[in-house]
Protein backbone atom coordinates (compact mmCIF):
# COMPACT_ATOMS: atom_id res chain seq x y z
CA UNK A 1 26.88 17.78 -23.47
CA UNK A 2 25.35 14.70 -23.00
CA UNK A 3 22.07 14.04 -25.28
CA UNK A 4 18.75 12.42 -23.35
CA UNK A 5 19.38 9.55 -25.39
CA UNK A 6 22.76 8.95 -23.86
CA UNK A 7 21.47 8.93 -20.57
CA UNK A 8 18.47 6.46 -20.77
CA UNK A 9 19.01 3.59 -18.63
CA UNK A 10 18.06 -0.22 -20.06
CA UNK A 11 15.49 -1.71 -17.73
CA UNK A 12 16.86 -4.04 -15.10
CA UNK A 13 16.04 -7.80 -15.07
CA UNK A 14 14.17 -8.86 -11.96
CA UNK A 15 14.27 -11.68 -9.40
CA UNK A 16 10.50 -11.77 -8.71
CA UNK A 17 7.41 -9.99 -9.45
CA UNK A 18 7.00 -8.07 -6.53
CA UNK A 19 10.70 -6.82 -7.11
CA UNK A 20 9.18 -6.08 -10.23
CA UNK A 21 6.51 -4.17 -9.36
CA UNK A 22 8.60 -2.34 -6.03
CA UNK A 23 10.68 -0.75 -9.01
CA UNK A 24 7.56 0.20 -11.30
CA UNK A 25 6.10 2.35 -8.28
CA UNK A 26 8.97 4.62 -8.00
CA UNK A 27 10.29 4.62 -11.59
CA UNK A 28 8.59 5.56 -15.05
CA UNK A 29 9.29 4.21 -18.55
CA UNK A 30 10.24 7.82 -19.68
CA UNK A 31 13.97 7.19 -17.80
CA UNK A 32 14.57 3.84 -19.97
CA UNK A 33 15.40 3.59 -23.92
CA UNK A 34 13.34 1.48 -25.64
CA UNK A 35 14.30 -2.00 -26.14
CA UNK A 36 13.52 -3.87 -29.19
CA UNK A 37 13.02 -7.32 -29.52
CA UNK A 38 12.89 -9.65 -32.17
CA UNK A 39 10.33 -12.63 -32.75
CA UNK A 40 13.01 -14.88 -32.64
CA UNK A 41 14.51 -13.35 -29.07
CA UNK A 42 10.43 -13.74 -27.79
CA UNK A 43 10.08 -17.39 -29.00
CA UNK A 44 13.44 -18.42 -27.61
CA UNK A 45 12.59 -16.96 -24.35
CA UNK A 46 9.59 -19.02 -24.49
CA UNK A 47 11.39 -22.35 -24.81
CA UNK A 48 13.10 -22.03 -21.85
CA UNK A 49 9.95 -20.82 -19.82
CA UNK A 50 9.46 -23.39 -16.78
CA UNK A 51 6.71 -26.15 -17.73
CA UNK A 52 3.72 -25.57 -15.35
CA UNK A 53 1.30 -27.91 -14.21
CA UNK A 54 -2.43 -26.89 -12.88
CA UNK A 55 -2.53 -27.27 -9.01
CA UNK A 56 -6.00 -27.99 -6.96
CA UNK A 57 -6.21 -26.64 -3.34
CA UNK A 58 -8.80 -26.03 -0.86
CA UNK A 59 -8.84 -22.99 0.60
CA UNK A 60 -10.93 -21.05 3.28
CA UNK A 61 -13.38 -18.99 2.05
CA UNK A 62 -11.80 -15.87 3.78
CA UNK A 63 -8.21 -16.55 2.56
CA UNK A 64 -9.72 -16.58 -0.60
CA UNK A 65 -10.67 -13.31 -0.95
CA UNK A 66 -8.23 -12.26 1.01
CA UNK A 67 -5.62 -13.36 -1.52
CA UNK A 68 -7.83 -11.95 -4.63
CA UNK A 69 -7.87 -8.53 -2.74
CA UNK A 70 -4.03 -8.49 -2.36
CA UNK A 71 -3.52 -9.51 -6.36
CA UNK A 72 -6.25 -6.62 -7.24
CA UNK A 73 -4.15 -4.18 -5.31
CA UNK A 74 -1.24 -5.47 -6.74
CA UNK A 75 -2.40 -5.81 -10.22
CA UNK A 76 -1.68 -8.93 -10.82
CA UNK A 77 -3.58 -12.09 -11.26
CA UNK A 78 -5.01 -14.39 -8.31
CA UNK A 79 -3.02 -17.29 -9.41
CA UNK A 80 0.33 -15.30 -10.19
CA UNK A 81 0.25 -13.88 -6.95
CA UNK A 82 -0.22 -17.53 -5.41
CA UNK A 83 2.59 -18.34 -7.38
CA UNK A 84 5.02 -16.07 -6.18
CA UNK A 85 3.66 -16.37 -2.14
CA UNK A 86 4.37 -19.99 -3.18
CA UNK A 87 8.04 -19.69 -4.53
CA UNK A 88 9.02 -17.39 -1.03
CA UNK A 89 7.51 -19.57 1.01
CA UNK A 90 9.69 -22.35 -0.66
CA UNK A 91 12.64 -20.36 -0.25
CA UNK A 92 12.35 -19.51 3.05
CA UNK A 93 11.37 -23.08 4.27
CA UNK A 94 14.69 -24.14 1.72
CA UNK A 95 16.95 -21.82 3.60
CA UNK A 96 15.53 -22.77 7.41
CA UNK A 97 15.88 -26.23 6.36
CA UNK A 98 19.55 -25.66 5.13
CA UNK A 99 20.57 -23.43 8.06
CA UNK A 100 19.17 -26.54 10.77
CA UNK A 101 21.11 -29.18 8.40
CA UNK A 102 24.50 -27.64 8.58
CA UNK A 103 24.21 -26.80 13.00
């Protein structure tokens, strides 16, 4: 027979937040063993964390709170959720632009 610690799963790395958050919803930390990490293993992780630099932009009022309601619902932060919108929108403007390059 196969113990309940044999069968915990290790929690999965994730391409985005909101992948992140999509597994959360249907999945609870009970299934997963716990994963211990070291000092070290944190710092290091750190060092290769992207530099970022502050960004102003002018936005409507009503996108505004528009964007602060979806990052409340989401539970993240305003400007982590701009982030991410940001990095899709990037993607998907990257792939268009590839897709028209190569006709």
């Amino acid at each position: 027979m196969v113990s309940a610690e044999m069968r915990m799963k290790k929690i999965p790395q994730f391409k985005s937040l909101e992948e992140e958050m999509d597994f959360w919803n249907i999945h609870s930390v009970t299934e997963f063993e716990a994963q211990e990490v070291t000092v070290e293993e944190i710092l290091e992780e750190l060092k290769h964390r992207p530099v970022k630099a502050k960004v102003t932009l002018c936005l409507e009022t009503e996108m505004q709170n528009q964007l602060k309601a979806l990052a409340a619902r989401r539970g993240v932060s305003y400007s982590s959720l701009i982030r991410e919108l940001l990095w899709q929108g990037l993607e998907t403007v990257s792939a268009e632009t590839q897709s028209t390059v190569s006709k």
